[in-house]
Protein backbone atom coordinates (compact mmCIF):
# COMPACT_ATOMS: atom_id res chain seq x y z
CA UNK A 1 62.04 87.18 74.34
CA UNK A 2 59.85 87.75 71.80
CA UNK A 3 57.37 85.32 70.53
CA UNK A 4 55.81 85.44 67.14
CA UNK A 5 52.03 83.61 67.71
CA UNK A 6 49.85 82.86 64.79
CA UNK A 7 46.31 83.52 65.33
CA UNK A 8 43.45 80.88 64.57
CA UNK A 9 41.90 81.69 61.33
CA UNK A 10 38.84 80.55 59.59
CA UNK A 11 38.11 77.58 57.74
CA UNK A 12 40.73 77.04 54.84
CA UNK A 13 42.71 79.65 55.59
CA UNK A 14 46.23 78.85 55.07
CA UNK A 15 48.35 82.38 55.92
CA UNK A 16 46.97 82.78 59.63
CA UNK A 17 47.88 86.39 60.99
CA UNK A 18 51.68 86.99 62.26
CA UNK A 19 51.18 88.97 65.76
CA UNK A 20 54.27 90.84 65.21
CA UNK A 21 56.20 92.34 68.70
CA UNK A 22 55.85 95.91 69.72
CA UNK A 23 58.42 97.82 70.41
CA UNK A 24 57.94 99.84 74.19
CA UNK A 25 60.06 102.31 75.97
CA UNK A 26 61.89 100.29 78.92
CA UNK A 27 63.99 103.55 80.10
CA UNK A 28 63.56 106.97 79.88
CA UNK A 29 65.26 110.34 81.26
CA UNK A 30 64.08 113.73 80.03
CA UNK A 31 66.39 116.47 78.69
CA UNK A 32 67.04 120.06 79.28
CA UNK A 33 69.42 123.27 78.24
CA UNK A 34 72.33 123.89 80.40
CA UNK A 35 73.13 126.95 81.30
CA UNK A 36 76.13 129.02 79.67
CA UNK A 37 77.99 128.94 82.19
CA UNK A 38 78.15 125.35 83.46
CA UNK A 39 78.61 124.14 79.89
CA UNK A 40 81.29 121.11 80.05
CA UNK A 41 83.47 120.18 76.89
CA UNK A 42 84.33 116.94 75.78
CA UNK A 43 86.84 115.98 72.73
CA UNK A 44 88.57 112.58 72.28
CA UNK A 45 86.70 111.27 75.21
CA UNK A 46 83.73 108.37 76.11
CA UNK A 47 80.87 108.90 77.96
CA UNK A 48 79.72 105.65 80.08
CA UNK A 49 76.26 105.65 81.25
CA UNK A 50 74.07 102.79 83.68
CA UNK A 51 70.81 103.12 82.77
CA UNK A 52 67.52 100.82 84.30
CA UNK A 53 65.67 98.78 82.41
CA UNK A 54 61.87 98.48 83.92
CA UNK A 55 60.99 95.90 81.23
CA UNK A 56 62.97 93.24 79.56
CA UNK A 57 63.03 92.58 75.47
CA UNK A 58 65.73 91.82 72.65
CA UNK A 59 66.56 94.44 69.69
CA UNK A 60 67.28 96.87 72.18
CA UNK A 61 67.65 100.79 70.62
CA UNK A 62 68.93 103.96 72.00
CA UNK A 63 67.64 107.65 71.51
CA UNK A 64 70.45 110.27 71.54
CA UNK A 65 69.48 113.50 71.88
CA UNK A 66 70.70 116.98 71.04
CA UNK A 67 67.31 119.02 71.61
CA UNK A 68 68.84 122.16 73.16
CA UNK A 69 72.55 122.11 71.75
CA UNK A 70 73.60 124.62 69.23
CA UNK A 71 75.85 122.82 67.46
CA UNK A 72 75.51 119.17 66.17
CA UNK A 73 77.45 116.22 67.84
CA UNK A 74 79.43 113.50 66.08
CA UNK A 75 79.20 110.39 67.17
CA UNK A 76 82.87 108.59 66.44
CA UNK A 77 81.54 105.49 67.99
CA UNK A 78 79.15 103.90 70.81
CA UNK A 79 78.17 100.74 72.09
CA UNK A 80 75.44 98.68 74.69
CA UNK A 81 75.99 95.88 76.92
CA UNK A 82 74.64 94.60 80.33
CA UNK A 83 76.24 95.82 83.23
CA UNK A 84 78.37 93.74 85.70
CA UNK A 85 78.15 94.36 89.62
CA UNK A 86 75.74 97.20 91.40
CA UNK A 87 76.49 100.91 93.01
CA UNK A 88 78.60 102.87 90.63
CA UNK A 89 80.34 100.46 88.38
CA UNK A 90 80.17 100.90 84.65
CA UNK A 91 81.79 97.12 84.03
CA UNK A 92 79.96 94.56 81.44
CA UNK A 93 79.39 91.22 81.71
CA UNK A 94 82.16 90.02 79.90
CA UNK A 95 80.72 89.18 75.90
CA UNK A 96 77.50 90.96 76.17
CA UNK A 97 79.22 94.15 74.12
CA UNK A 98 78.00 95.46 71.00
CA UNK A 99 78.72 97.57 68.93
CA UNK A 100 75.64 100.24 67.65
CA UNK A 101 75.13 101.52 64.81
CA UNK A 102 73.74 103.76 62.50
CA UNK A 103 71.31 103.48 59.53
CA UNK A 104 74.73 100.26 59.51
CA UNK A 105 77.48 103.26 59.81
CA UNK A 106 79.11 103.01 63.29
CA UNK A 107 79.18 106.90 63.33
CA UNK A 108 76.58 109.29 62.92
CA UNK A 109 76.05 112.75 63.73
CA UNK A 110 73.08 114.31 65.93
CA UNK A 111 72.28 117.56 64.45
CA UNK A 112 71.48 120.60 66.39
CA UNK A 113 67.87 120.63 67.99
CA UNK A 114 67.43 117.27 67.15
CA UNK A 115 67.47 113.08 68.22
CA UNK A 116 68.76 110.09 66.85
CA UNK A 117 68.14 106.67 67.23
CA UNK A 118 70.52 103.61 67.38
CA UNK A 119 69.61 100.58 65.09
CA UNK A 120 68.51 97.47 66.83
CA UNK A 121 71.74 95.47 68.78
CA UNK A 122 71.57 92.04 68.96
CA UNK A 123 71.21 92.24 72.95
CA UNK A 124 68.27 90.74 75.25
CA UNK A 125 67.63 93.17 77.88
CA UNK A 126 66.26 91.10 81.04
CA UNK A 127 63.65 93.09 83.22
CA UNK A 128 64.89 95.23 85.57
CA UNK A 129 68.33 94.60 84.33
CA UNK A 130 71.23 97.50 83.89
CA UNK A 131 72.40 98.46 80.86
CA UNK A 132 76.16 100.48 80.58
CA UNK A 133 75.51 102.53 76.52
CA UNK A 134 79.15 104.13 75.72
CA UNK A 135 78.94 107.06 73.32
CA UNK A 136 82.57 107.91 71.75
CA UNK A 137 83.17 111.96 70.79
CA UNK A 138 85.94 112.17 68.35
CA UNK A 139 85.60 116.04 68.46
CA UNK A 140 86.17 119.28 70.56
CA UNK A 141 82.34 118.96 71.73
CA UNK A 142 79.88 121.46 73.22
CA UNK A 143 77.42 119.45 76.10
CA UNK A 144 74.71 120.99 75.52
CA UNK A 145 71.96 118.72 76.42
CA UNK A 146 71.33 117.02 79.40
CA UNK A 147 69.57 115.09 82.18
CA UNK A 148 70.86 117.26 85.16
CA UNK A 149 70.31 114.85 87.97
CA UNK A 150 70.79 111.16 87.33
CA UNK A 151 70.73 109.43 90.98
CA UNK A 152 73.26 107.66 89.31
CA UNK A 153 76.87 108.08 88.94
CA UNK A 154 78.13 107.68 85.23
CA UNK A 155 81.99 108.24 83.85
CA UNK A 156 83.83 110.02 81.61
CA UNK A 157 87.09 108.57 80.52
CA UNK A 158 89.97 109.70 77.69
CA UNK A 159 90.19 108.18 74.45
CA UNK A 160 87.72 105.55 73.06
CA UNK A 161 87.06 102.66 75.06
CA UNK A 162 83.31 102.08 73.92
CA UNK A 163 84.75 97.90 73.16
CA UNK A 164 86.02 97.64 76.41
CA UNK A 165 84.68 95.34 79.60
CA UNK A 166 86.10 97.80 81.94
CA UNK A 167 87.71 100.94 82.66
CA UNK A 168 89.98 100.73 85.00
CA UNK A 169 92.75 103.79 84.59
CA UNK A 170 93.33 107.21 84.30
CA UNK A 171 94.28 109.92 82.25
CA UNK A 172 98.19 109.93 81.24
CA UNK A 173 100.34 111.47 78.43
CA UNK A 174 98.21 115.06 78.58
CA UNK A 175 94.93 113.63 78.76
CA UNK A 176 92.18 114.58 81.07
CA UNK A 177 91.93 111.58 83.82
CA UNK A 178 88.75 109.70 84.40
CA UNK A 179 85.67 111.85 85.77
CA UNK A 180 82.36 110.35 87.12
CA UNK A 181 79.39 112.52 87.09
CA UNK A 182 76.10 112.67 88.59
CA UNK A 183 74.08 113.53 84.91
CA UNK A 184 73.19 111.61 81.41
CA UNK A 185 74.83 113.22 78.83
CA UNK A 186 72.83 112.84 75.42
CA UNK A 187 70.95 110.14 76.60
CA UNK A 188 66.87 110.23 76.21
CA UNK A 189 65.79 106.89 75.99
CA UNK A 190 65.87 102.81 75.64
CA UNK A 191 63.59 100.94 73.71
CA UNK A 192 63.51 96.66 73.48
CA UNK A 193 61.32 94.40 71.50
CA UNK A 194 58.49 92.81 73.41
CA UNK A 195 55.45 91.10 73.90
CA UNK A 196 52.32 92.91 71.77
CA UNK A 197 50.61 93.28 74.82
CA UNK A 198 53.38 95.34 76.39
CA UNK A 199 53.02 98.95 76.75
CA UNK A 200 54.49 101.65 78.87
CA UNK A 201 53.91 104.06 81.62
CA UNK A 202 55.44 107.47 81.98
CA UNK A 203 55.86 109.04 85.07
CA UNK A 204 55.81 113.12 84.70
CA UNK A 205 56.51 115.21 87.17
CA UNK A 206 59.64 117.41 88.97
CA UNK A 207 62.24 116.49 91.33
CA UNK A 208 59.90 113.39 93.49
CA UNK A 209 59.65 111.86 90.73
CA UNK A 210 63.16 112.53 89.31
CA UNK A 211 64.41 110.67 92.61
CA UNK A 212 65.45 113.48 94.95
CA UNK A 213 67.21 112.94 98.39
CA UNK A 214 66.98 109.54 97.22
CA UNK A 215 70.37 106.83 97.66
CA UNK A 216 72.64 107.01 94.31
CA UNK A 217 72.88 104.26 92.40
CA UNK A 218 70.03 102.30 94.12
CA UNK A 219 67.12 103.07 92.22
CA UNK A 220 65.07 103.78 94.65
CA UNK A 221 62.91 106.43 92.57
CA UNK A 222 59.18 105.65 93.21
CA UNK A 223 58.71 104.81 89.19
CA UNK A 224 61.34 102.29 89.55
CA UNK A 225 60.26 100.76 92.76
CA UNK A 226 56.69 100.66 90.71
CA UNK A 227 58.63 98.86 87.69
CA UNK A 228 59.72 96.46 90.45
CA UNK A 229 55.54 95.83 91.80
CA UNK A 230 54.33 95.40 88.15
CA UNK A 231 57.31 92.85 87.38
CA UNK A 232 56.86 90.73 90.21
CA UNK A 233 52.88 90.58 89.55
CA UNK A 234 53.90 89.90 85.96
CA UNK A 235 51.99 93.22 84.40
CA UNK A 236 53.64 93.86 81.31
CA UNK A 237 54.18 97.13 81.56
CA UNK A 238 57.90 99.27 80.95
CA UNK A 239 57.72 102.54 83.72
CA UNK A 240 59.98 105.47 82.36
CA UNK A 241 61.14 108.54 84.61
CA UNK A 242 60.73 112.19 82.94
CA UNK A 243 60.45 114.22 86.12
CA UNK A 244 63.14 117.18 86.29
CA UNK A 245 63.99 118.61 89.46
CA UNK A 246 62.61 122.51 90.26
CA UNK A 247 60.11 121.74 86.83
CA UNK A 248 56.75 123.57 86.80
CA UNK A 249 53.51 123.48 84.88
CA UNK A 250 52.98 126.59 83.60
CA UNK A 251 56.22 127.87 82.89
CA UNK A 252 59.83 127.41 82.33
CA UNK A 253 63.00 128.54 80.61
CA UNK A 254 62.63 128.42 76.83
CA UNK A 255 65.54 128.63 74.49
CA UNK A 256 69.00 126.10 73.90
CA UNK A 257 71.85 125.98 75.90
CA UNK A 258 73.25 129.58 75.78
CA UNK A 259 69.83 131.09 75.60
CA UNK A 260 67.75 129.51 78.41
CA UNK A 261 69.29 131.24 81.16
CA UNK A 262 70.93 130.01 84.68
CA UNK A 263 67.81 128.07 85.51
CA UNK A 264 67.62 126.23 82.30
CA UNK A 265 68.30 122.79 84.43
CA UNK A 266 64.69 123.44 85.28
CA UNK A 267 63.66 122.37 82.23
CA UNK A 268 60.77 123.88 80.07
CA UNK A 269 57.41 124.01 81.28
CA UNK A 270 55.07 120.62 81.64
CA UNK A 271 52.40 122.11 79.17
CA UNK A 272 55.91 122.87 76.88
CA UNK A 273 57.24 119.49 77.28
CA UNK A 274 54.42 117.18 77.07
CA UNK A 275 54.75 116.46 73.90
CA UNK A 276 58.53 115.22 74.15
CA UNK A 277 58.58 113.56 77.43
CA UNK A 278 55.06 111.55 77.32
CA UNK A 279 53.09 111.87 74.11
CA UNK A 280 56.43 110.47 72.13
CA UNK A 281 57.40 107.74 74.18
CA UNK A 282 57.69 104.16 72.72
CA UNK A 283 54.34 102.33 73.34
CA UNK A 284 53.13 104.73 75.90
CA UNK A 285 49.79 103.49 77.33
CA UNK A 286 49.23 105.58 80.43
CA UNK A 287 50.80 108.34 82.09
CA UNK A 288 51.31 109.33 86.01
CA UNK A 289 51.16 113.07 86.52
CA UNK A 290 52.92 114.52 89.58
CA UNK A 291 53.30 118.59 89.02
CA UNK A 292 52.37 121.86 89.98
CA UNK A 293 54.36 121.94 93.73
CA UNK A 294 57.05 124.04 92.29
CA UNK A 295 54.33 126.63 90.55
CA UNK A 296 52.58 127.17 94.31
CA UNK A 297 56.57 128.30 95.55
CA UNK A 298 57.16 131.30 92.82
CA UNK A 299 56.69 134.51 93.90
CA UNK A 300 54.13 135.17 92.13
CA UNK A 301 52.33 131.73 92.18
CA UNK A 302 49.42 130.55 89.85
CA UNK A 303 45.97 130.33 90.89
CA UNK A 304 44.29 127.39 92.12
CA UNK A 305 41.96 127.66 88.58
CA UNK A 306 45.13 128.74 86.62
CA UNK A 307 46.58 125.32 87.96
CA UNK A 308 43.93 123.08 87.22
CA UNK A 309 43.44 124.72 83.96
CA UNK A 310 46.80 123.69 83.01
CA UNK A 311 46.03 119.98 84.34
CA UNK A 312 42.83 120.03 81.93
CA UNK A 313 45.26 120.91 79.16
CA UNK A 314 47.44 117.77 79.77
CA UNK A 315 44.58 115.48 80.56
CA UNK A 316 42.69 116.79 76.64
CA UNK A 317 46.11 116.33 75.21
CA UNK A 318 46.82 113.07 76.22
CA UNK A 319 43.42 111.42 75.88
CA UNK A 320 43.38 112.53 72.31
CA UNK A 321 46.54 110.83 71.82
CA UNK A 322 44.78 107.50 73.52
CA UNK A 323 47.01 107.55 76.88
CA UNK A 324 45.06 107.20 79.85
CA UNK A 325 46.03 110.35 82.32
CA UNK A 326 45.96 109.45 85.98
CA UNK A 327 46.31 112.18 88.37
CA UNK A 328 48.62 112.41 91.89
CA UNK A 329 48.03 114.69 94.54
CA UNK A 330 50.64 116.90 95.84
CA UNK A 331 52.55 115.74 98.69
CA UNK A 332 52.54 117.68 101.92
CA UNK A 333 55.48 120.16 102.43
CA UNK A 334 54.79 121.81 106.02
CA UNK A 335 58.23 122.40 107.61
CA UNK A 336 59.57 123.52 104.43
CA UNK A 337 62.16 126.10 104.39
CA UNK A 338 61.91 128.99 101.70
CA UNK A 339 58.04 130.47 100.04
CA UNK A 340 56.39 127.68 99.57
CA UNK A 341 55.12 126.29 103.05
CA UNK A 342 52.53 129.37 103.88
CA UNK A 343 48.96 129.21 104.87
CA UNK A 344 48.32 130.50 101.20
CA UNK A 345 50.17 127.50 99.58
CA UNK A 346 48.90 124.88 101.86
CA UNK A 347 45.62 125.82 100.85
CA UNK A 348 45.84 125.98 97.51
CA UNK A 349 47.34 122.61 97.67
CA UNK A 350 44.47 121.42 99.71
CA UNK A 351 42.25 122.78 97.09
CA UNK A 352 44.21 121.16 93.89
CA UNK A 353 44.10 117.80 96.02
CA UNK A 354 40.59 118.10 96.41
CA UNK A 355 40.21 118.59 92.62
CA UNK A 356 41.90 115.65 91.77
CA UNK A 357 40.16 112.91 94.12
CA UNK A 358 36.88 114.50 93.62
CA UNK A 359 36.41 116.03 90.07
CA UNK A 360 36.85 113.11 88.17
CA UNK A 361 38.59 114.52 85.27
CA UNK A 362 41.29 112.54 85.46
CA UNK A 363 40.92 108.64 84.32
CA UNK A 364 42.19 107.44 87.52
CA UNK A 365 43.79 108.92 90.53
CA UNK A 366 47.07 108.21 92.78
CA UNK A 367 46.49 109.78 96.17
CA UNK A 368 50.67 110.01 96.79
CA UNK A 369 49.34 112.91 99.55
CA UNK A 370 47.43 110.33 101.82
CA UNK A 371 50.38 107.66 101.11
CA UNK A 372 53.01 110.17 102.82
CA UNK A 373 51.33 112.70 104.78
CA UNK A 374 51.06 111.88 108.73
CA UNK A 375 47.95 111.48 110.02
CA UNK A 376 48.22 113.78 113.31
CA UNK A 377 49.57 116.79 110.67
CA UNK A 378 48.50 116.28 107.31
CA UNK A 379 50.23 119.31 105.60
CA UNK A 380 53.29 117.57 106.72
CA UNK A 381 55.05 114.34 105.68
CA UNK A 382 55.58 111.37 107.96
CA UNK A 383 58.97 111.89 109.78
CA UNK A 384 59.74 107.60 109.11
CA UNK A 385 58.98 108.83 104.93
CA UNK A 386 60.42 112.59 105.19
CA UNK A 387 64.31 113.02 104.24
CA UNK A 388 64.67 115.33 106.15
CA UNK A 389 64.21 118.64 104.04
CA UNK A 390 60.26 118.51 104.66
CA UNK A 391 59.13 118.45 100.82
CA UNK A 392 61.38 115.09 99.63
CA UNK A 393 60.23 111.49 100.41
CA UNK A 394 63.41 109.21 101.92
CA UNK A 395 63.77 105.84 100.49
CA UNK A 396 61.09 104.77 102.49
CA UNK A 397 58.61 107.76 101.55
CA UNK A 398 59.51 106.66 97.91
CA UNK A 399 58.82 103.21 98.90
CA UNK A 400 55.27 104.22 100.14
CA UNK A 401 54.63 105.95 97.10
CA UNK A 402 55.19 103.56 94.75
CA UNK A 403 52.57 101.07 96.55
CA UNK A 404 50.38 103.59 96.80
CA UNK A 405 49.79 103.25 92.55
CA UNK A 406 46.86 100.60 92.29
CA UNK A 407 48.11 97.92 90.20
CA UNK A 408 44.79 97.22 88.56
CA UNK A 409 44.98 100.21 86.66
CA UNK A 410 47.37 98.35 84.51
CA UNK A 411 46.65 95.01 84.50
C-alpha cells in the first residue's frame, strides 16, 4: 500500500533518496470526562469497537486514551482486524486478526491523564474500510474516558475474546451477559502507513459534526460522507471526526472524571481542546471548523466580538502549526425549541456568518449555512435536510453538507 520511490539524482550519484511513507490519521473520535455518576465499571471483560477508516494504508496503529481517568488502565490484551458485514456487527473477516502489542509486550498499562499507542500490526487497512480493535481489561476498571456518542453501536462481552472472529453468546456462570453501547471506550484514534503525499483533515466542531440525529451504524456524518467525495476523486486525504455533542468555544467543563461535573460529556472548551483534537493529529494538513452554535444558546451568551475573538485564536494557533484553518458558517436553527432560536441569537449568527465569508481571516471558507438553509426562510433549515428538531441536519442535510466542502481545497 505503500510504495517506496527513489528519486532521480544527479550525475554519479549512486544512493538516490528513499521517499519514505508518512504515517496519517485515517480515524479519529475525541475524548471527554464522564460524569460521576454515569461512571460504568468493567473487570474481566472486552470491549469491541467498529471504527471507519477514511483512508486506506498498512502498519495500522491505535491510540488508547486515558486523558480524564483517575486511575490508570491495564491493558490484559487487545487486538485489530477488518470487520465482516455492515449495521452493528462486530464480526472479522475470518484471518485478518492480530494481535497488538506493546513496545512487543501484549499488555500495557495507560496511566492516568495520559495515551498510548499500539505498535504497528501487520494489517492493510483499505479506504473506507471498517475496522473491529478489541481491548481486553483483566481488572476491576474505572471508565473514565470516553467518546459519549458514537453513531455506532459497539459491545461489551465477558471474559477475553480479543482472538475471536465472532461473538456470538452471552454471559453464563455469574458473568455479566453481552452489552452493546452507543460510545468508544478508550479509543482516540487510528493511524496507517501511506503515500508521502497523504495528509489529513480534521473536522472540529459539536454535535453536526459528531453525527447527530444521524442513522447508527451508517456513517452518514458529513466528515465521512466527505471521506467518501475525496476517495472517489482520488484526493489523498484521511478526514477524522472530533466534534462532541453540546461542545462550545469558549468554555467547558474542566477537570477528570469525578471532577468535571454532570455536563462533563460536553467536553472541554474548543480553545481548551485544540491542541488534542487537531494540532496532534497524525499528518494533519487542514482543519474544518464548525463551532460557536452552542455558545449563542447559554444564558448568558458570548458576544459577537467575544466569538470571533475566540475564532482568531484557533485560526493563529493553527497556522503557526502549518494547518490551513477553513472556516464554516453556522447553520440556521429557526424553529428551535429551548434559548437559542431568538431574534438576539439569529442575529448574532447572521453577524458571525458574515464574518466568516467576508473577513477573510480564515484560509478558506465552507458556507454549510447556504448549503442547508431554505431559501424562502433563511434562519431556518430546509424541511427535505432538517431532522426534524430544527438545529440537526437528516441524512440528507448531512449529505448536502458534505458537498458543500470544495474539493479543490485539497487537491
Amino acid at each position: 500500500m505503500a510504495v517506496l520511490a527513489a528519486t532521480p539524482g544527479t550525475a554519479g550519484q549512486r544512493n538516490p533518496t528513499v521517499r519514505e511513507p508518512i504515517r496519517a490519521g485515517t480515524w479519529a473520535a475525541p475524548v471527554t470526562a464522564q460524569p460521576a455518576e454515569q461512571v460504568q465499571t468493567l473487570a474481566d471483560q472486552t470491549v469491541r469497537q467498529v471504527v471507519h477508516a477514511s483512508i486506506g494504508g498498512d502498519q495500522p496503529q491505535v491510540r488508547f486514551s486515558n486523558e480524564f481517568g483517575a486511575q490508570p488502565v491495564r491493558i490484559g490484551a487487545a487486538s485489530l482486524g477488518l470487520r465482516s458485514g455492515t449495521g452493528a456487527s462486530t464480526d472479522l473477516v475470518p484471518g485478518t486478526g492480530q494481535p497488538l502489542t506493546f513496545a512487543g509486550r501484549p499488555d500495557a498499562v495507560i496511566p492516568a491523564g495520559g495515551t498510548l499507542i499500539s505498535d504497528s500490526a501487520d494489517l492493510v487497512v483499505p479506504p473506507g474500510g471498517d475496522l473491529v480493535i478489541s481491548l481486553y481489561l483483566p481488572d476491576r476498571t474505572q471508565v473514565g474516558t470516553v467518546t459519549p456518542l458514537a453513531y455506532q453501536m459497539n459491545m461489551v462481552a465477558p471474559g477475553n475474546l480479543t482472538a475471536a472472529d465472532r461473538i456470538s453468546s452471552g454471559g453464563d456462570g455469574g458473568r455479566p451477559a453481552i452489552e452493546t453501547i452507543p460510545t468508544y471506550l478508550f479509543l482516540s484514534g487510528v493511524s496507517v502507513r501511506a503515500r508521502r503525499s497523504t495528509s489529513s483533515i480534521v473536522a472540529f466542531g459539536d454535535s453536526i459534526t459528531r453525527g447527530a440525529k444521524t442513522a447508527q451504524n451508517a456513517n452518514h456524518r458529513w466528515p465521512d460522507l466527505l471521506a467518501a467525495r475525496l476517495r472517489d476523486g482520488d484526493i489523498d486525504r484521511g478526514v477524522l471526526n472530533t466534534g462532541i455533542s453540546r461542545n462550545r468555544l469558549l468554555s467547558g467543563p474542566i477537570g477528570r472524571t469525578g471532577r468535571a461535573g454532570s455536563r462533563a460529556w460536553a467536553g472541554e472548551s474548543g480553545l481548551r481542546r485544540f491542541e488534542r483534537d487537531v494540532l496532534a493529529q497524525p499528518a494533519v494538513s487542514h482543519a474544518i471548523v464548525l463551532l460557536g452554535v452552542n455558545d449563542l444558546g447559554l444564558v448568558t451568551p458570548p458576544t459577537i466580538d467575544e466569538l470571533i475573538v475566540g475564532h482568531r485564536e484557533l485560526i493563529k494557533r493553527g497556522r503557526a502549526a502549518g494547518v490551513e484553518m477553513i472556516g464554516g458558517t453556522l447553520l440556521p436553527f429557526g424553529g428551535y425549541r429551548g434559548r437559542l432560536d431568538s431574534p438576539e441569537t439569529r442575529a448574532k449568527r447572521d453577524a458571525f456568518n458574515a464574518w466568516v465569508r467576508r473577513s477573510g481571516e480564515y484560509d478558506a471558507v465552507v458556507d454549510f449555512d447556504a448549503a442547508v438553509r431554505d431559501p424562502a426562510a433563511p434562519d431556518r433549515m430546509l424541511a427535505a435536510y432538517d431532522s426534524g428538531d430544527h438545529l440537526h441536519p437528516s441524512d440528507e442535510g448531512m449529505a448536502a453538507m458534505a458537498a458543500a466542502v470544495p474539493l479543490n481545497l485539497f487537491a
